[in-house]
Every structure is written in structure tokens, then in C-alpha cells.
N, C-alpha and C. Protein backbone atom coordinates (compact mmCIF):
# COMPACT_ATOMS: atom_id res chain seq x y z
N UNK A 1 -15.28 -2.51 -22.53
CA UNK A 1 -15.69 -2.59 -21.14
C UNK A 1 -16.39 -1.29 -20.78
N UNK A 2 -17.43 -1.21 -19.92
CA UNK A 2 -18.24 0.18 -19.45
C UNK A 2 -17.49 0.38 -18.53
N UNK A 3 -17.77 1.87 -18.80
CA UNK A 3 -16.93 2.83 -17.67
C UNK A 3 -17.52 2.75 -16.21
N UNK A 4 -18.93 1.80 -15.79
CA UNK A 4 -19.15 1.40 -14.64
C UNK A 4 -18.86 0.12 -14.27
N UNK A 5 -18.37 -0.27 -13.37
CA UNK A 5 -17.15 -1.59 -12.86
C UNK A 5 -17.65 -2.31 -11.83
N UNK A 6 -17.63 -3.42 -11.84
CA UNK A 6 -18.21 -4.07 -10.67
C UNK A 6 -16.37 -4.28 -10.21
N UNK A 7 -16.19 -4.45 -8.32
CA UNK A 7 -15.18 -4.77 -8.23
C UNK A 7 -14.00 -5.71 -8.49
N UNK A 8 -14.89 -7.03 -9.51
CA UNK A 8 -14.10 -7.78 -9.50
C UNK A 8 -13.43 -7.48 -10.69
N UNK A 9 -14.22 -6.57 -11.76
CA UNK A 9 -14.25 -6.36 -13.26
C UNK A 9 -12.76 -4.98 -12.56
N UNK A 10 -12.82 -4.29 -11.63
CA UNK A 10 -11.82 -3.64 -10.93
C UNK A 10 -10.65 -4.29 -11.07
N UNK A 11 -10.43 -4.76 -10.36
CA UNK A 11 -9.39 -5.68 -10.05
C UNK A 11 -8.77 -6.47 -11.43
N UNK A 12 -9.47 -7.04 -12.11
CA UNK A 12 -9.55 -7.74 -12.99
C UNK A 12 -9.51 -7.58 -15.04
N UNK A 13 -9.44 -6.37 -14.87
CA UNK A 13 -9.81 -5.81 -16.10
C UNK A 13 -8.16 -5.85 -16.98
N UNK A 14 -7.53 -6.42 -16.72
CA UNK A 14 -6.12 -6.08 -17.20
C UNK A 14 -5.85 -7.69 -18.10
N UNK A 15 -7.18 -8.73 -17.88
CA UNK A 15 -7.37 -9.91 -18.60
C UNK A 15 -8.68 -10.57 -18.86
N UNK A 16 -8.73 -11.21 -19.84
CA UNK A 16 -9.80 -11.66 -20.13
C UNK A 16 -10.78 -12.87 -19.41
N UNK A 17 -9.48 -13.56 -18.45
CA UNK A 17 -9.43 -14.51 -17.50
C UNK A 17 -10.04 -13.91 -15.92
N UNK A 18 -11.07 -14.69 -15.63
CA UNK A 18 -11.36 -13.71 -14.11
C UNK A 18 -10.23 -14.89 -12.94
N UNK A 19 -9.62 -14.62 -12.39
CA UNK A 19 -8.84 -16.00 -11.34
C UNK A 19 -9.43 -15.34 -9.65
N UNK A 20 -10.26 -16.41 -9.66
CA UNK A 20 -10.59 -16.09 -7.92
C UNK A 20 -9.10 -15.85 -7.30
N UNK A 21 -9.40 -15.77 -6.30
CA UNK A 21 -8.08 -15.71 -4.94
C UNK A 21 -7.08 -15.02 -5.73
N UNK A 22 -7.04 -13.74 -6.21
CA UNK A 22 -6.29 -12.76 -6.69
C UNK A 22 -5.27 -12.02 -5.98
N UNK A 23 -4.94 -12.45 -4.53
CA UNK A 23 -4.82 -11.38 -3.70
C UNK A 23 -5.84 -11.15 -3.01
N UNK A 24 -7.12 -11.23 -3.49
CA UNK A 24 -8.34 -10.42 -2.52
C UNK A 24 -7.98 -10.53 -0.42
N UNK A 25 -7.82 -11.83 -0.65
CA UNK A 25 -7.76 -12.40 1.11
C UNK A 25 -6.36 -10.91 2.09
N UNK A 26 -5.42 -11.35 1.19
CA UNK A 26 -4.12 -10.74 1.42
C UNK A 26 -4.01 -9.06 1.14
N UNK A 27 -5.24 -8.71 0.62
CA UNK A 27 -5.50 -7.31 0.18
C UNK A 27 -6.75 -6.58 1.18
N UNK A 28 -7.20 -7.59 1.98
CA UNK A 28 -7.97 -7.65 3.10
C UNK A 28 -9.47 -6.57 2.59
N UNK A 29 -10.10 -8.06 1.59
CA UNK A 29 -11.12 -7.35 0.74
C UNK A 29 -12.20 -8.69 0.65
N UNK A 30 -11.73 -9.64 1.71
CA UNK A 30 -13.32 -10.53 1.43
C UNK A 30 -14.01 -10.04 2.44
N UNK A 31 -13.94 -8.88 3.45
CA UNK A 31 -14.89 -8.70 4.52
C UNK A 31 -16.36 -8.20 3.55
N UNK A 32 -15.15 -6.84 2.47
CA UNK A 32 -16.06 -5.88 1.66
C UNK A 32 -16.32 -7.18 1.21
N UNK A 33 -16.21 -7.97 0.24
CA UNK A 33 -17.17 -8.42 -0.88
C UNK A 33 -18.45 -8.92 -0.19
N UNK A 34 -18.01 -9.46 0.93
CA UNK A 34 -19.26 -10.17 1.53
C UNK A 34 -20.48 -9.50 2.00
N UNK A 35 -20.42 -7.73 2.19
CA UNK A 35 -20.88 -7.05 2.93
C UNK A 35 -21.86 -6.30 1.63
N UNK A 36 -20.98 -6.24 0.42
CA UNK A 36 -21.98 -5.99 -0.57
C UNK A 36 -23.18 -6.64 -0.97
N UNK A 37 -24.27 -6.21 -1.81
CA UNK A 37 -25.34 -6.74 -2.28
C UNK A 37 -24.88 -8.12 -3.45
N UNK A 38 -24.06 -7.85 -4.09
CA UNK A 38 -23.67 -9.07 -5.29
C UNK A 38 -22.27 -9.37 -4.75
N UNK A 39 -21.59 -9.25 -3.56
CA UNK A 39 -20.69 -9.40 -3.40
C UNK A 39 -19.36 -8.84 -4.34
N UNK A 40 -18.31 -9.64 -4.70
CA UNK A 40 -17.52 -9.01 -5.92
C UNK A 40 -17.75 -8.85 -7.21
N UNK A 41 -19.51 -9.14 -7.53
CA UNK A 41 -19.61 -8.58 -8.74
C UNK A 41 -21.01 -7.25 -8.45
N UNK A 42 -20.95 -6.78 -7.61
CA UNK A 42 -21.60 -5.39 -6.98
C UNK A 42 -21.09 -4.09 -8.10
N UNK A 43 -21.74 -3.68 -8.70
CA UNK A 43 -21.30 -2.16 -9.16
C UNK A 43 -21.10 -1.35 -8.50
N UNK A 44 -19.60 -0.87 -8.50
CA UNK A 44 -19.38 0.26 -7.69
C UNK A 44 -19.43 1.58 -8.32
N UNK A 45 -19.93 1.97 -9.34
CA UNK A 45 -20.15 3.08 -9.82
C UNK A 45 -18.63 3.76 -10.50
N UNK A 46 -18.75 4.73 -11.39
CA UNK A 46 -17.63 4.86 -12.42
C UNK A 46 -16.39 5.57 -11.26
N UNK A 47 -15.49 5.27 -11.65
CA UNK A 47 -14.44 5.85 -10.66
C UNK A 47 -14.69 5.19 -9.12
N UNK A 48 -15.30 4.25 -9.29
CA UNK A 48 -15.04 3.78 -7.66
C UNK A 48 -15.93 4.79 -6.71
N UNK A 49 -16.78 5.76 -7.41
CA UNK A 49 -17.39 6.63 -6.82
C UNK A 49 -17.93 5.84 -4.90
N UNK A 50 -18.79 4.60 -4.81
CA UNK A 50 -19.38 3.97 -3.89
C UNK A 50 -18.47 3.55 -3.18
N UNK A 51 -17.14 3.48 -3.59
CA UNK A 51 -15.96 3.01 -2.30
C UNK A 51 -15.10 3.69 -1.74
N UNK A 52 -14.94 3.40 -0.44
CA UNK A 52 -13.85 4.37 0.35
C UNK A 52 -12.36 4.45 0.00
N UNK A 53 -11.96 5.54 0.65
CA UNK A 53 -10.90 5.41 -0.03
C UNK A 53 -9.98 4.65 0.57
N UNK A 54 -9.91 3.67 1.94
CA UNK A 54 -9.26 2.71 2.17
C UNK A 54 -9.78 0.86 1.05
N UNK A 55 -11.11 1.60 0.13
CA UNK A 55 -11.55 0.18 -0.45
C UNK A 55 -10.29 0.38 -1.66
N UNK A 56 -10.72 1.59 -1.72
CA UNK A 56 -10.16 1.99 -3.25
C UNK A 56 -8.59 0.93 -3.74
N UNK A 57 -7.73 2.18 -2.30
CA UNK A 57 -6.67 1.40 -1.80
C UNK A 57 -6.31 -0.13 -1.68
N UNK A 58 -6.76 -0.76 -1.72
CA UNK A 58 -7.02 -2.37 -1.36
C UNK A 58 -7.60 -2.52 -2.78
N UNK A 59 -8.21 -2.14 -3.42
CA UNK A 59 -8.48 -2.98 -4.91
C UNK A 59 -7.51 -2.34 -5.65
N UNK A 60 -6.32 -1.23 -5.46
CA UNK A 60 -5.69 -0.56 -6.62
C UNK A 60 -4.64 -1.87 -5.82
N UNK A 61 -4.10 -2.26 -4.87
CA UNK A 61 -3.69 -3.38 -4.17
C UNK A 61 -3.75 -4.92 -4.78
N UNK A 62 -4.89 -4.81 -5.18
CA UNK A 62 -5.51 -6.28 -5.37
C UNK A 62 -4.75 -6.36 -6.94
N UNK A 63 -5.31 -5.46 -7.51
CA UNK A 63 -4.85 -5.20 -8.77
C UNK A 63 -3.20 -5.37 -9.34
N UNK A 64 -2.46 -4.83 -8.10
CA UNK A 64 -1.00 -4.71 -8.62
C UNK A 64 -0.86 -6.18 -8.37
N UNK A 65 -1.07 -6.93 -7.59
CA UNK A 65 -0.96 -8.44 -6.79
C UNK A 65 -1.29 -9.09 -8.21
N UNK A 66 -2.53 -9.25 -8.89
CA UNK A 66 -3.09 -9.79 -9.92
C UNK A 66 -2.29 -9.43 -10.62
N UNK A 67 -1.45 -8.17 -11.13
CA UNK A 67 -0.77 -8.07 -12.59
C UNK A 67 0.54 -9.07 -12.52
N UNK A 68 1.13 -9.11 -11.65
CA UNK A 68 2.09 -9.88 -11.33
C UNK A 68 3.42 -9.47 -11.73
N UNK A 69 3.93 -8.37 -11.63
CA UNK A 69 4.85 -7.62 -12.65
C UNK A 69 6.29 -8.20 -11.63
N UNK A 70 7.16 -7.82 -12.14
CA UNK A 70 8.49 -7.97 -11.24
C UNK A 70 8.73 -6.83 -10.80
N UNK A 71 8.23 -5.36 -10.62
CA UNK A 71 8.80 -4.50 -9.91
C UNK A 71 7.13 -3.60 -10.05
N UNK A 72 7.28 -2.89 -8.74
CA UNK A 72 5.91 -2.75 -8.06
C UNK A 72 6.33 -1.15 -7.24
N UNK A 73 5.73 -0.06 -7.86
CA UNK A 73 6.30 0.90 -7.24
C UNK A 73 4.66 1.45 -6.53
N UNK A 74 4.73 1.63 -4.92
CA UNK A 74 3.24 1.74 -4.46
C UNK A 74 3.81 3.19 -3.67
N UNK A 75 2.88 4.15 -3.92
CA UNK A 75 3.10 5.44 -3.41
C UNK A 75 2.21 5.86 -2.26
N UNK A 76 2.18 5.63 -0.90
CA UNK A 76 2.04 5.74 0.34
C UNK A 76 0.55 4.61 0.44
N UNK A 77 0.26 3.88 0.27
CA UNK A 77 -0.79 2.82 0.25
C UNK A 77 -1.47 2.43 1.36
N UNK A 78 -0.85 2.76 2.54
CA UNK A 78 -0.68 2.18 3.42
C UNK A 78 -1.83 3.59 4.51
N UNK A 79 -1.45 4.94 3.88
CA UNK A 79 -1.79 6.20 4.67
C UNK A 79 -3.81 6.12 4.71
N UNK A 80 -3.83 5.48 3.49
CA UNK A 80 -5.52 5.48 3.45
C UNK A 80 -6.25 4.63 4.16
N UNK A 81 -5.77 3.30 4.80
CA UNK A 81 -6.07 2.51 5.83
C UNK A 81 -6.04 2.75 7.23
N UNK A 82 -6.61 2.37 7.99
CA UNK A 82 -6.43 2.95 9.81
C UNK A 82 -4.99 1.47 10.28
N UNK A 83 -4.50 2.12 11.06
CA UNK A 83 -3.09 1.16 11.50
C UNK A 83 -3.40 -0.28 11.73
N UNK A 84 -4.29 -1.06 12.29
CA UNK A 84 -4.80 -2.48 11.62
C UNK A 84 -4.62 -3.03 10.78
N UNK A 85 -5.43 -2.30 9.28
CA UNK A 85 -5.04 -3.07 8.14
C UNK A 85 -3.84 -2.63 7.68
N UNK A 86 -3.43 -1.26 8.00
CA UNK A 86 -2.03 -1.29 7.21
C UNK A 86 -0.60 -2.13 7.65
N UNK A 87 -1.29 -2.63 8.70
CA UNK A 87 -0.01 -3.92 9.16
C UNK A 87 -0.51 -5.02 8.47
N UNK A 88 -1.46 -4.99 8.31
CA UNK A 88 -1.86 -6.42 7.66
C UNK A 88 -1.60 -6.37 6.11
N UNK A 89 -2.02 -5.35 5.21
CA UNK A 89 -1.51 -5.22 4.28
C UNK A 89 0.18 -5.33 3.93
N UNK A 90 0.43 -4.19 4.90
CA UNK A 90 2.33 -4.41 4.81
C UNK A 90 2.67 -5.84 4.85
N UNK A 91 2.69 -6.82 5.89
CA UNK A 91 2.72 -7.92 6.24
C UNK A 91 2.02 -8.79 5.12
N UNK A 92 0.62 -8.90 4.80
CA UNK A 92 0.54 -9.95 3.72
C UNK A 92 0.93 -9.93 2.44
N UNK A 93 0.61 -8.07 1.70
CA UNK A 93 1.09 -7.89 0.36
C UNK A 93 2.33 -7.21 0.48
N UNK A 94 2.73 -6.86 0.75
CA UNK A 94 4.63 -5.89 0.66
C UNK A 94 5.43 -6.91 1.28
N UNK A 95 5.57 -7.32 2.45
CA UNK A 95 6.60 -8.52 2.95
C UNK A 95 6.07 -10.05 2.52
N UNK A 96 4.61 -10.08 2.15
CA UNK A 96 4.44 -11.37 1.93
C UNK A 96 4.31 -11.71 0.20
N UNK A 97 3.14 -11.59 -0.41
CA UNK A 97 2.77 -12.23 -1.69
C UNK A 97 3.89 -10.85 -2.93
N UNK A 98 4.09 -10.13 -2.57
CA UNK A 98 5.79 -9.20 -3.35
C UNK A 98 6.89 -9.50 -3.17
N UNK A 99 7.03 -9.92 -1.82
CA UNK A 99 8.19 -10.47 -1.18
C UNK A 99 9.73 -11.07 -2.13
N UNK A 100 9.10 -11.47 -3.28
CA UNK A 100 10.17 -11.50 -4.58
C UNK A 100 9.88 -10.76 -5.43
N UNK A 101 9.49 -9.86 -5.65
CA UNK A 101 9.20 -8.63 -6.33
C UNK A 101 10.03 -7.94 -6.10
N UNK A 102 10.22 -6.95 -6.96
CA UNK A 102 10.88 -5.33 -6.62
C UNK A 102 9.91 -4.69 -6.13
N UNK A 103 10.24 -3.87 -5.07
CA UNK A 103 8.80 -2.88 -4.43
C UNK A 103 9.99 -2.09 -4.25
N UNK A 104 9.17 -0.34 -4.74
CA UNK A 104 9.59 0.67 -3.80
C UNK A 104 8.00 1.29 -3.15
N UNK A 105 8.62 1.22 -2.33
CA UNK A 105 7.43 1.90 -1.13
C UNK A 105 7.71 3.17 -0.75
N UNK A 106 6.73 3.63 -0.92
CA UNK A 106 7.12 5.02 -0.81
C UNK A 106 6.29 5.83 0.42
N UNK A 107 6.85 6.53 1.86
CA UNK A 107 5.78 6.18 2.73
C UNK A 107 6.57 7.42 3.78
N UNK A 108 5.24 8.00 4.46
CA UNK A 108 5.38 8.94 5.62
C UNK A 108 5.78 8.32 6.90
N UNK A 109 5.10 6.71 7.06
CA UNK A 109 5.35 6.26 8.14
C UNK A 109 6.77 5.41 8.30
N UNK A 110 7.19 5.40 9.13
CA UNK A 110 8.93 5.43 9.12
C UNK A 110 8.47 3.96 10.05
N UNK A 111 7.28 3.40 10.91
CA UNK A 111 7.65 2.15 11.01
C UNK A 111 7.90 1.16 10.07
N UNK A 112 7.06 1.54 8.91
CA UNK A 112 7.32 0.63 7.75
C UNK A 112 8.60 0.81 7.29
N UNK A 113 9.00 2.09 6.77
CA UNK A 113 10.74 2.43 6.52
C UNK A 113 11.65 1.54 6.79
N UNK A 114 11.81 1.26 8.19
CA UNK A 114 12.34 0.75 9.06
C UNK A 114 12.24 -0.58 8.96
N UNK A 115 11.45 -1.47 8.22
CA UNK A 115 11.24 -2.78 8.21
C UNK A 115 11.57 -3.11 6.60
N UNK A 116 11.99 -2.16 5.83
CA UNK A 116 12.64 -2.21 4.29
C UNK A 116 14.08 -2.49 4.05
N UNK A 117 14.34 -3.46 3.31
CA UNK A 117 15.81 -3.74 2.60
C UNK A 117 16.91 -2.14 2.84
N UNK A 118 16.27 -1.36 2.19
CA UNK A 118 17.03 -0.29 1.80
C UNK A 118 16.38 0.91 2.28
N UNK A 119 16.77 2.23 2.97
CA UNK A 119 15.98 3.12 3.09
C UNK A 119 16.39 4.43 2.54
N UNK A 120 15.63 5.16 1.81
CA UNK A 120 15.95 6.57 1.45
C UNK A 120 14.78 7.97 1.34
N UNK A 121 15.86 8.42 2.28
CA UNK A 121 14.95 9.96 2.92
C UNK A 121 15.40 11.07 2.22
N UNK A 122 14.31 11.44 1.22
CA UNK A 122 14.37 12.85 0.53
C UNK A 122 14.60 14.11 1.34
N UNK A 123 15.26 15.24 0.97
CA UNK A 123 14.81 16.29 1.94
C UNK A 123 14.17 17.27 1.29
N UNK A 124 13.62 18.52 1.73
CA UNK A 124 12.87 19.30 0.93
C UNK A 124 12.59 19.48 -0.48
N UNK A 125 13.56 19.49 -0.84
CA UNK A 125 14.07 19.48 -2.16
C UNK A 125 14.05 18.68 -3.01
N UNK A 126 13.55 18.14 -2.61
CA UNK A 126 13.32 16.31 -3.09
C UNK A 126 14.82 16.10 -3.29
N UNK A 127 15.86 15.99 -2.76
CA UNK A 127 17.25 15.43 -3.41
C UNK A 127 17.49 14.31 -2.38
N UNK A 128 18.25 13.39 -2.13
CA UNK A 128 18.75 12.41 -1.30
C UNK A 128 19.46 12.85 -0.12
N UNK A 129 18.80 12.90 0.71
CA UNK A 129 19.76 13.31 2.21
C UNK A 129 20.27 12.07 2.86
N UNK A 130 19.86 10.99 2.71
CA UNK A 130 19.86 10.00 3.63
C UNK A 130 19.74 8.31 2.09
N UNK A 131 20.51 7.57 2.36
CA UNK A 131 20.24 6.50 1.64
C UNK A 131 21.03 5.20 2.26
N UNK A 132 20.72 4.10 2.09
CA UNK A 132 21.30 2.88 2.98
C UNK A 132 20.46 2.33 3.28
N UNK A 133 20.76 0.47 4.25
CA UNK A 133 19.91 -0.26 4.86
C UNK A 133 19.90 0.57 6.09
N UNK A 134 19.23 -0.10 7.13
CA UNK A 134 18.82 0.59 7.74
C UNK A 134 19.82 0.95 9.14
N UNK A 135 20.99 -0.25 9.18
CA UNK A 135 22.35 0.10 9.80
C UNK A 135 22.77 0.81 9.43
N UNK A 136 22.76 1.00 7.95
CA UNK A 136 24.22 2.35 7.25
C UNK A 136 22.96 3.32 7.35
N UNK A 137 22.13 3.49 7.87
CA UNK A 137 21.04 5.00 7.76
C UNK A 137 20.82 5.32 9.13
N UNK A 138 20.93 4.33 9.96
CA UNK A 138 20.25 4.16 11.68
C UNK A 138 19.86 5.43 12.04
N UNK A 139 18.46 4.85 12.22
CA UNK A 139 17.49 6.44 12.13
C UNK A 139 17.50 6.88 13.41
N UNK A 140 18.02 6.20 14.26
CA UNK A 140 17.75 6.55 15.63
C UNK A 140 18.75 7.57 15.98
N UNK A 141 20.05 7.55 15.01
CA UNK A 141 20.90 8.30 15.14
C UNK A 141 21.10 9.71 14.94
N UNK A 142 20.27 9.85 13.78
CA UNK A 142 20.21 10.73 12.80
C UNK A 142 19.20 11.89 13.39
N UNK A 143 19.42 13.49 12.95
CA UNK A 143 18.13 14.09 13.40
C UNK A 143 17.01 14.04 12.18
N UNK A 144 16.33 13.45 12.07
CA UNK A 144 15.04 13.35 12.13
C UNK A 144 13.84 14.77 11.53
N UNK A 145 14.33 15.39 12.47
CA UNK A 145 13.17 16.20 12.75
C UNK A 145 13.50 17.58 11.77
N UNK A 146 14.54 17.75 10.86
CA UNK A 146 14.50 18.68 9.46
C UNK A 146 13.94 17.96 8.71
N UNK A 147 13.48 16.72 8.56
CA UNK A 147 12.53 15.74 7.65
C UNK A 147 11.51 15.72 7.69
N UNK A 148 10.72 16.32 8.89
CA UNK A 148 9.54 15.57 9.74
C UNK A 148 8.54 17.36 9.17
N UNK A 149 7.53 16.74 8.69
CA UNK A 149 7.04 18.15 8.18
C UNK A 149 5.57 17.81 9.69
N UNK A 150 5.17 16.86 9.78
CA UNK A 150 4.02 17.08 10.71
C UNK A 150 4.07 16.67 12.13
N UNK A 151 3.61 17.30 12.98
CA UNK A 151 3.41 16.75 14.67
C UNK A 151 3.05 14.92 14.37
N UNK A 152 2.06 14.33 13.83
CA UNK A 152 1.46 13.05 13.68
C UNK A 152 2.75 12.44 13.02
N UNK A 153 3.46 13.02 12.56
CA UNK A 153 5.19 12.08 11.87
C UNK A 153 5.70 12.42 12.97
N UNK A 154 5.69 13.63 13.98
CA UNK A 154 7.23 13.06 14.95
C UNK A 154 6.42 12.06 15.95
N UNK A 155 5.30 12.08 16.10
CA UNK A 155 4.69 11.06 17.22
C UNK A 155 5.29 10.05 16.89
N UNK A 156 4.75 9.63 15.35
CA UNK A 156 5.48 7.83 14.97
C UNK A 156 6.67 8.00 15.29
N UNK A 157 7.99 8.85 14.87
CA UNK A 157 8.92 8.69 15.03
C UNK A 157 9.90 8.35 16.69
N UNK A 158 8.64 8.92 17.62
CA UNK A 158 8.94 8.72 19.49
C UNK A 158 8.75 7.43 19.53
N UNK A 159 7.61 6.93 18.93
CA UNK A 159 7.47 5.69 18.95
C UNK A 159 8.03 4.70 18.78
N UNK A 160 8.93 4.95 18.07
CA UNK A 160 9.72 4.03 16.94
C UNK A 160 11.09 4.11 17.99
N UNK A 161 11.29 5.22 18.38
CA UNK A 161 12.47 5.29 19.56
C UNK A 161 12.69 5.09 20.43
């Protein structure tokens, strides 16, 4: 395969089989295909160079959806999107088409936290300060704010309260 990728060859490169409806809809990526010149077979240049990094996000997305694995570890996915799609993403791929998957999500924003099976808050140190659903953790209880490294994290967190 060349090291320059059209997006679907993105998404897709992990089989020899191309399967439309990959996730794309639920990864909120038919606006892009449509908006391109060849649509999902458009070259995006090596490394994704021509896509943003909320596209990027959404085809490294599309991709985990397509592999189909039983456990799915996504490390803040959600931060490269504007708050729109990252509800829509959370909602179609993490609570919806993973939904029997293992996911750990791993994430700054504590509304999503808050909507997870299980929650656990590192502290500086990376060690476990905090672990449980979200009754045995109840964040509302807890201070918060030795966790909270930025002004834009305690905003979400007023919010959330």
C-alpha cells in the first residue's frame, strides 16, 4: 500500500475487503466525504497531512468501529472536535455502535466521565485517587479542584454542578 491514502484506504487498510457504512455515518464523516473532490476515495496526502485534526479524529474513529475488536481503549477523542460533534460522537460511537465493547475512555471532560459505567480520577502522580461508578465516586461531593489543572476544566465542572 502507498504511503499516500485516500480516506477510505484510511479507514480501511486493516483488510482487503472495502465494507461501505463502516461507522462513517456514526463517526460523523459523510458531511467530509461529500465535500471532497472524489469524495471517500480523495487523497489526503501522507499522514493525513490535508485533514483537520477533528477529521483525523473521526477517521482514527471510523477505523477503531471497522476493526471491531472487543476492547477499545480511545485517549481523549472527543477534545479535537467542537462540543456538537463530540456529543454526537460520544452518543453514536462510545454509548452507541461500542456499546458492547470494552471502552476505556480516557478524557478531560468530566461530562462524559459522568455518563461512564465506572469512573477513575488519576492525581498528579498518575496514581488512583478516586475509582467507582459514579455513586461510589459522586463527583459532586468530592473536591474536585486538586484535579482540575485548567480554568476551561473547572468551567465544565460548574456546569456539571
Amino acid at each position: 500500500m502507498s504511503v499516500i491514502l485516500s480516506t477510505m484506504e484510511l479507514i480501511t487498510y486493516i483488510s482487503n475487503t472495502i465494507v461501505k457504512g463502516c461507522g462513517f455515518e456514526a463517526c460523523c464523516l459523510m458531511q467530509d466525504f461529500q465535500n471532497l473532490p472524489l469524495q471517500d476515495m480523495t487523497v489526503v496526502g501522507e499522514k493525513g497531512v490535508n485533514l483537520s485534526g477533528g477529521q483525523k479524529v473521526r477517521i482514527s474513529l471510523a477505523r477503531a468501529v471497522y476493526a471491531d475488536n472487543d476492547l477499545y481503549l480511545l485517549d481523549d477523542p472527543l477534545s479535537a472536535v467542537d462540543s456538537r460533534v463530540a456529543q454526537m460522537l460520544f452518543n453514536n460511537v462510545i454509548k452507541g455502535l461500542l456499546r458492547k465493547k470494552g471502552v476505556l475512555l480516557i478524557t478531560h471532560q468530566l461530562n462524559y466521565a459522568t455518563q461512564c459505567d465506572d469512573i477513575v480520577v488519576l492525581n498528579n502522580e498518575g496514581k488512583i485517587a478516586l475509582q467507582g461508578s459514579l455513586k461510589e465516586v459522586d463527583l459532586n461531593e468530592i473536591n474536585l479542584d486538586k484535579y482540575i489543572q485548567t480554568e476551561s476544566d473547572q468551567k465544565r465542572i460548574q456546569l456539571i454542578n
